[in-house]
C-alpha atoms as a PDB file:
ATOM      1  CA  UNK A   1     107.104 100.386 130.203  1.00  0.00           C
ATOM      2  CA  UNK A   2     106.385 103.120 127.744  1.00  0.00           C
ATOM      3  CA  UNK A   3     106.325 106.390 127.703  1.00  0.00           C
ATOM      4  CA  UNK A   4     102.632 107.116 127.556  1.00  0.00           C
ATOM      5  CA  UNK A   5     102.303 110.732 127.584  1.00  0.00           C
ATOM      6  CA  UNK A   6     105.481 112.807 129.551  1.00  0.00           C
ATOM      7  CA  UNK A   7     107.791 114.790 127.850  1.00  0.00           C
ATOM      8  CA  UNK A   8     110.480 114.155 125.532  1.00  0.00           C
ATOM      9  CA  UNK A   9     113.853 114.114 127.311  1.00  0.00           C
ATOM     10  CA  UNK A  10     112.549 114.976 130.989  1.00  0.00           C
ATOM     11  CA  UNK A  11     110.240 115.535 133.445  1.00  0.00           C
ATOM     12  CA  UNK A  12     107.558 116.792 131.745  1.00  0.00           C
ATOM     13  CA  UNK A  13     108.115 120.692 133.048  1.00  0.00           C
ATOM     14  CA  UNK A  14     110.980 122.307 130.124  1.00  0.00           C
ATOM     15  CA  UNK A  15     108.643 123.105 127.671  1.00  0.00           C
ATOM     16  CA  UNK A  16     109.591 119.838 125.247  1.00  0.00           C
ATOM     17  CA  UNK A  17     107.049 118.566 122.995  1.00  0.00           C
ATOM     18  CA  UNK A  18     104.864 115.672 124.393  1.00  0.00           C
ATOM     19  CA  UNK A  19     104.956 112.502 122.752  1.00  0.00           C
ATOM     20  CA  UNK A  20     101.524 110.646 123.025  1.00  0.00           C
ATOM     21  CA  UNK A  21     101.071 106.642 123.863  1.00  0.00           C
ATOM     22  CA  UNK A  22     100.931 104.456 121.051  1.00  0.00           C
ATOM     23  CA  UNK A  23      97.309 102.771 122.585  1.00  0.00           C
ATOM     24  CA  UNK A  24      96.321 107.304 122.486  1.00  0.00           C
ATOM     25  CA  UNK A  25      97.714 107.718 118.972  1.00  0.00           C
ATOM     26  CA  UNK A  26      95.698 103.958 117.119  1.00  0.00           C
ATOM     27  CA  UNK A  27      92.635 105.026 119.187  1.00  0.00           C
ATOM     28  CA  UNK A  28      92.507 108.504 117.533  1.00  0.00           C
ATOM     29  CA  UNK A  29      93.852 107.227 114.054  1.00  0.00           C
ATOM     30  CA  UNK A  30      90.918 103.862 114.227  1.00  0.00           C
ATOM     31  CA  UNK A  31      88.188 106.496 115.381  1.00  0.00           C
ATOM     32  CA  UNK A  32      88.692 109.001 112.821  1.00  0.00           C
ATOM     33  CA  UNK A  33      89.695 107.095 109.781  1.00  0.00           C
ATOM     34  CA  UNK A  34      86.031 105.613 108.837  1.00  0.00           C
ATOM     35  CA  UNK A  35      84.478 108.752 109.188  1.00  0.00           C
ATOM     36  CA  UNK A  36      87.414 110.601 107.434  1.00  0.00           C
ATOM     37  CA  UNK A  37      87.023 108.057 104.343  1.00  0.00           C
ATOM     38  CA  UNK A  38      83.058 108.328 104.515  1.00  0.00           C
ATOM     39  CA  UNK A  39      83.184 112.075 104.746  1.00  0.00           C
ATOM     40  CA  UNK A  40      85.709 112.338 101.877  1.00  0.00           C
ATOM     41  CA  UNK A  41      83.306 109.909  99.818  1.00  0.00           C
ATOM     42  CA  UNK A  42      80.104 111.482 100.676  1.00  0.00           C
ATOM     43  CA  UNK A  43      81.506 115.110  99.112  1.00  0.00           C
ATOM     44  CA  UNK A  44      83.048 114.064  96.333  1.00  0.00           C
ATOM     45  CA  UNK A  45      79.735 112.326  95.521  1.00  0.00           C
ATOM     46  CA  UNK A  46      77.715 115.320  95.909  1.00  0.00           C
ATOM     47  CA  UNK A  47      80.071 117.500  94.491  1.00  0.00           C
ATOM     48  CA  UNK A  48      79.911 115.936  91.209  1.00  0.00           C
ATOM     49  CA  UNK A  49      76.407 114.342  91.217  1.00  0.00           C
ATOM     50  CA  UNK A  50      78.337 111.005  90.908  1.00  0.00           C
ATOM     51  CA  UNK A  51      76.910 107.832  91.307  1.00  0.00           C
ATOM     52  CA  UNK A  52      77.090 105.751  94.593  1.00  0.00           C
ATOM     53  CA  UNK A  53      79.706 103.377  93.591  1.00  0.00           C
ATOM     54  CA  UNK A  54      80.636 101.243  97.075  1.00  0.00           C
ATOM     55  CA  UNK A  55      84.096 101.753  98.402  1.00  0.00           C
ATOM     56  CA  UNK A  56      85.135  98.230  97.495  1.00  0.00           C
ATOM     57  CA  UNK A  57      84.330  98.740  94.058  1.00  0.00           C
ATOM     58  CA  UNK A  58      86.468 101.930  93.456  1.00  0.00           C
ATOM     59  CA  UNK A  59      89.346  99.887  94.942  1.00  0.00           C
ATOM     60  CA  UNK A  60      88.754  97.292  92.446  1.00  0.00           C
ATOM     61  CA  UNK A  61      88.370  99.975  89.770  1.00  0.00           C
ATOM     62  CA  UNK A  62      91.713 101.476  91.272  1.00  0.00           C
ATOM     63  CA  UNK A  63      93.828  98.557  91.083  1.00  0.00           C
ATOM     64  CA  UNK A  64      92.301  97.768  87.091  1.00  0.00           C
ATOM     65  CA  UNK A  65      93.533 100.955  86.058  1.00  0.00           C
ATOM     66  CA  UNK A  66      96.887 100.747  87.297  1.00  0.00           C
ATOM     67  CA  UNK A  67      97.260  97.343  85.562  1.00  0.00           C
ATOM     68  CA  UNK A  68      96.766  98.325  81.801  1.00  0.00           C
ATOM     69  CA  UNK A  69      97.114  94.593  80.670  1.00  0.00           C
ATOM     70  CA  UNK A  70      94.590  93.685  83.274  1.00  0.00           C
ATOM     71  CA  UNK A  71      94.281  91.398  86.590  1.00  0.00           C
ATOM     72  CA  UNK A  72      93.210  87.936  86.816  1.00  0.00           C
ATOM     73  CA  UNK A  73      90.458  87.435  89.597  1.00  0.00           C
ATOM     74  CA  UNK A  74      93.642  86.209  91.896  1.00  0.00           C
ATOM     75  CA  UNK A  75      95.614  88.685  91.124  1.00  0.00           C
ATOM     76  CA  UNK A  76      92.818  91.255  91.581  1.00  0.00           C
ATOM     77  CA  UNK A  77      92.164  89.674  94.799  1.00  0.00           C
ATOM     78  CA  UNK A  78      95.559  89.098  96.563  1.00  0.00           C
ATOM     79  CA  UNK A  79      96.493  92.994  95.406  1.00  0.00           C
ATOM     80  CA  UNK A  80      92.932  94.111  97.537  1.00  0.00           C
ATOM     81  CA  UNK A  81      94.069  91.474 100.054  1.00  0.00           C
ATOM     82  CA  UNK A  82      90.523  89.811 100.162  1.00  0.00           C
ATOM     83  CA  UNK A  83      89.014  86.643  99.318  1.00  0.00           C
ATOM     84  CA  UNK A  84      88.641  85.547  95.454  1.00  0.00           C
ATOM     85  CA  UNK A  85      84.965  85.370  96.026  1.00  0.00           C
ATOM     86  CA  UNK A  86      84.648  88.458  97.033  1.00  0.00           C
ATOM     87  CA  UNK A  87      86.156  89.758  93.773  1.00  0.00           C
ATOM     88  CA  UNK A  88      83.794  87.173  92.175  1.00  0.00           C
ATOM     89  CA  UNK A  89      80.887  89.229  93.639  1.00  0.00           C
ATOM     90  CA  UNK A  90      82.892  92.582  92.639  1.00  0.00           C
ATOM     91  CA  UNK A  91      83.352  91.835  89.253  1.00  0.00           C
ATOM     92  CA  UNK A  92      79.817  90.385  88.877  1.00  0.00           C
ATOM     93  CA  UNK A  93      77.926  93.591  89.707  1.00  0.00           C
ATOM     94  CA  UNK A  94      80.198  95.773  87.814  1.00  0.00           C
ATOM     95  CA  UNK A  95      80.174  93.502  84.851  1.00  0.00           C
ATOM     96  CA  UNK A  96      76.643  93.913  84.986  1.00  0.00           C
ATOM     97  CA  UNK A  97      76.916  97.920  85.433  1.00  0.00           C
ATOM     98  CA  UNK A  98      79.763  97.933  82.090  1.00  0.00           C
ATOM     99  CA  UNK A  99      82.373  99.055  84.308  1.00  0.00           C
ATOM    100  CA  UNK A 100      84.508  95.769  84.558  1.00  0.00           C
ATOM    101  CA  UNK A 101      85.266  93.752  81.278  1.00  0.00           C
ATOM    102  CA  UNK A 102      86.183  90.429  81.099  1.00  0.00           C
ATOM    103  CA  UNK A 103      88.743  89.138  78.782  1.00  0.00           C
ATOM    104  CA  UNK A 104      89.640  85.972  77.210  1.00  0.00           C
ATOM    105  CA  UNK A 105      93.278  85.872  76.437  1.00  0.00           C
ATOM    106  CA  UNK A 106      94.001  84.014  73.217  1.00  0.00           C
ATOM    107  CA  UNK A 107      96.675  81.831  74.462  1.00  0.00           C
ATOM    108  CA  UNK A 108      94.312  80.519  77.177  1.00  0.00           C
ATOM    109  CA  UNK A 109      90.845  80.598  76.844  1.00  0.00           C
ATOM    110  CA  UNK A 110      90.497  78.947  80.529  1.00  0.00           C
ATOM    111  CA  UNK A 111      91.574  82.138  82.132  1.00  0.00           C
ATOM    112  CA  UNK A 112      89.869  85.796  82.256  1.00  0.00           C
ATOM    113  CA  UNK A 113      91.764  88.620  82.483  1.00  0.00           C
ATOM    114  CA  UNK A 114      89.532  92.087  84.261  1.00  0.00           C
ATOM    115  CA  UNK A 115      89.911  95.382  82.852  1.00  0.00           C
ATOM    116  CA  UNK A 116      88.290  98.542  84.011  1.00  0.00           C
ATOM    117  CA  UNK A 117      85.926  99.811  81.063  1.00  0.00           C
ATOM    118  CA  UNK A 118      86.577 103.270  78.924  1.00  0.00           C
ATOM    119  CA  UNK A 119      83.397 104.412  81.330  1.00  0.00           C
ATOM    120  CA  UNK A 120      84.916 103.371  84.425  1.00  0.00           C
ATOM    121  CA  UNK A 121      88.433 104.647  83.996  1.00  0.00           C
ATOM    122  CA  UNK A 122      86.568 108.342  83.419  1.00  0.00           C
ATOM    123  CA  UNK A 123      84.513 107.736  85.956  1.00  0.00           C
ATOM    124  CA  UNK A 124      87.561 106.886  88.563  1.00  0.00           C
ATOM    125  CA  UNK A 125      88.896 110.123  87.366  1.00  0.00           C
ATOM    126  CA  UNK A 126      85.951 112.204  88.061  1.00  0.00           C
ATOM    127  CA  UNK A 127      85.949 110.690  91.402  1.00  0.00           C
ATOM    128  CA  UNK A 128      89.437 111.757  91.870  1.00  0.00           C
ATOM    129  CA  UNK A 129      89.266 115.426  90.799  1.00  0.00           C
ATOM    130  CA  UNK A 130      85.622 115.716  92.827  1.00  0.00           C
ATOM    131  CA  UNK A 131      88.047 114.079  95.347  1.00  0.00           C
ATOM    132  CA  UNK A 132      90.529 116.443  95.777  1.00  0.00           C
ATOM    133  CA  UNK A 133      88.351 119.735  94.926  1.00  0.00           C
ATOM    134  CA  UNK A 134      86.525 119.013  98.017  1.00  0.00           C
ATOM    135  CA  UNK A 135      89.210 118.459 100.230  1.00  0.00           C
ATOM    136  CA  UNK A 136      90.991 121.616  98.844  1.00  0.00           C
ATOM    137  CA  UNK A 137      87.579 123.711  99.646  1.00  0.00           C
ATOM    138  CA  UNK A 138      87.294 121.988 102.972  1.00  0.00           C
ATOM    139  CA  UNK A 139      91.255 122.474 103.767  1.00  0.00           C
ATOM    140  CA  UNK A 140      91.515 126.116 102.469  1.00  0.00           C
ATOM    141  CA  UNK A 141      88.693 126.693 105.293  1.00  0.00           C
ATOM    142  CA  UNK A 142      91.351 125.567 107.942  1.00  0.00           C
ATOM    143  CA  UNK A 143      93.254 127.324 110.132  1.00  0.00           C
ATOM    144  CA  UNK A 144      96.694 127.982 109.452  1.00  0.00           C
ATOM    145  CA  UNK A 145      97.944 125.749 112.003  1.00  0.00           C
ATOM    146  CA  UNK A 146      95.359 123.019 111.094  1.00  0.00           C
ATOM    147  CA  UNK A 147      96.865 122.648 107.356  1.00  0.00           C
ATOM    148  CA  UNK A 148     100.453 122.832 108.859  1.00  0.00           C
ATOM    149  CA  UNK A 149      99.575 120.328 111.081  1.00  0.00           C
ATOM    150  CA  UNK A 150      98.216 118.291 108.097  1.00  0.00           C
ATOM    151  CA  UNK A 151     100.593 118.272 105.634  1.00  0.00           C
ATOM    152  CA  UNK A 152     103.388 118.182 108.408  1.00  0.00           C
ATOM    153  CA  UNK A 153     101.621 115.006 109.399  1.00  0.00           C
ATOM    154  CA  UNK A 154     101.704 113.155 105.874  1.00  0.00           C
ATOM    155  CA  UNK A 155     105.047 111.992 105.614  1.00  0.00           C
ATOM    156  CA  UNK A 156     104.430 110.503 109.014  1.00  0.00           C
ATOM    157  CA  UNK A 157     100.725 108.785 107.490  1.00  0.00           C
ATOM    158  CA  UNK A 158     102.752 107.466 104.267  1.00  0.00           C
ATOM    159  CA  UNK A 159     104.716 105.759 106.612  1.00  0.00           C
ATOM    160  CA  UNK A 160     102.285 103.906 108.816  1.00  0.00           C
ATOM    161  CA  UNK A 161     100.294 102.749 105.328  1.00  0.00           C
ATOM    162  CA  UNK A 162     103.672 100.881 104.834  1.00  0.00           C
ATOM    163  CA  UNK A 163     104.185  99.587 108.325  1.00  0.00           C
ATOM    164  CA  UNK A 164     100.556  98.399 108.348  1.00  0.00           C
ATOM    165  CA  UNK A 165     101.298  97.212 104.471  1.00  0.00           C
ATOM    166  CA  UNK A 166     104.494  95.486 105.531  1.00  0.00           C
ATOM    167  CA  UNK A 167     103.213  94.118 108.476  1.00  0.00           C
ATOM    168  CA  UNK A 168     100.408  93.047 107.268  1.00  0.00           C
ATOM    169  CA  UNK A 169     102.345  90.787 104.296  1.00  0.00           C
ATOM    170  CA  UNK A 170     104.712  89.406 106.285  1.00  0.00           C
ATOM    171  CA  UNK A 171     102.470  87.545 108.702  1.00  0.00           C
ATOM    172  CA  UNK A 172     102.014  90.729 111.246  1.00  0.00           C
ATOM    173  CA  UNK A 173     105.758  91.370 112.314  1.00  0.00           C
ATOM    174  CA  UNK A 174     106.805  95.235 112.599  1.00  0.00           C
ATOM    175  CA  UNK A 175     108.917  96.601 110.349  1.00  0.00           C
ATOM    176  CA  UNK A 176     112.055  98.684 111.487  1.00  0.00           C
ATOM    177  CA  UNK A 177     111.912 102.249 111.524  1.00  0.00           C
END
């Protein structure tokens, strides 16, 4: 069985640090990580009188503008890991709002290629500097110990976006440590 809660090492009495269930620590993490991303949204929006692009479609915008030469609906859709006709949908509305251009590549004028538009890419990074300016108002407010706790704690969330990552794309087996 696992340790669920005791102390490191012992008994639970010397003073070691405790080391939480797993079933403690995904509870906590799946509770507070909707809110956390809504919250995060919701200020940069209102920080910068932005408009109220869905989530989906900033990930879409994301993954454009860190493909220069552009995605294919496919490739667009396997990198966001959901189904082609959702990216259909995606690239429909924000064709329709000039923030998604699609391309006809010379060689093969079967195929479209997406790019993000001139006004999307500034938009993405208005979104990301209203993004972080909030959070650095919000984590300056903190405690000490609260933004020790927080940045001592991102080395350890980098890591479980790659576990879930790896896990995820290789059919749901853990990676090693």
């Amino acid at each position: 069985m696992r340790n669920t809660g005791r102390a490191v090492g012992g008994k639970g009495g010397g003073g070691a640090p405790r080391v939480p269930g797993a079933a403690r620590v995904a509870a906590g993490l799946s509770g507070l990580l909707g809110p956390l991303r809504r919250a995060v949204l919701r200020a940069t929006r209102n920080a910068e009188g932005l408009p109220d692009l869905p989530e989906a479609q900033i990930e879409l915008l994301r993954a454009l503008s860190s493909s220069p030469e552009g995605l294919s609906p496919g490739a667009a859709a396997v990198r966001l890991r959901v189904a082609p006709s959702t990216v259909s949908n995606l690239v429909r509305t924000m064709s329709a709002a000039r923030l998604v251009e699609r391309i006809r590549p010379e060689h093969d004028q079967r195929t479209v290629v997406l790019t993000a538009s001139a006004e999307a890419l500034h938009l993405l990074e208005r979104y990301d500097r209203a993004s972080t300016a909030a959070l650095i108002r919000v984590v300056e407010k903190l405690p000490d110990a609260d933004r020790v706790a927080l940045d001592q704690a991102l080395p350890a969330l980098k890591r479980l976006v790659a576990a879930l990552e790896a896990a995820d794309g290789n059919g749901g087996s853990t990676p090693a440590p």
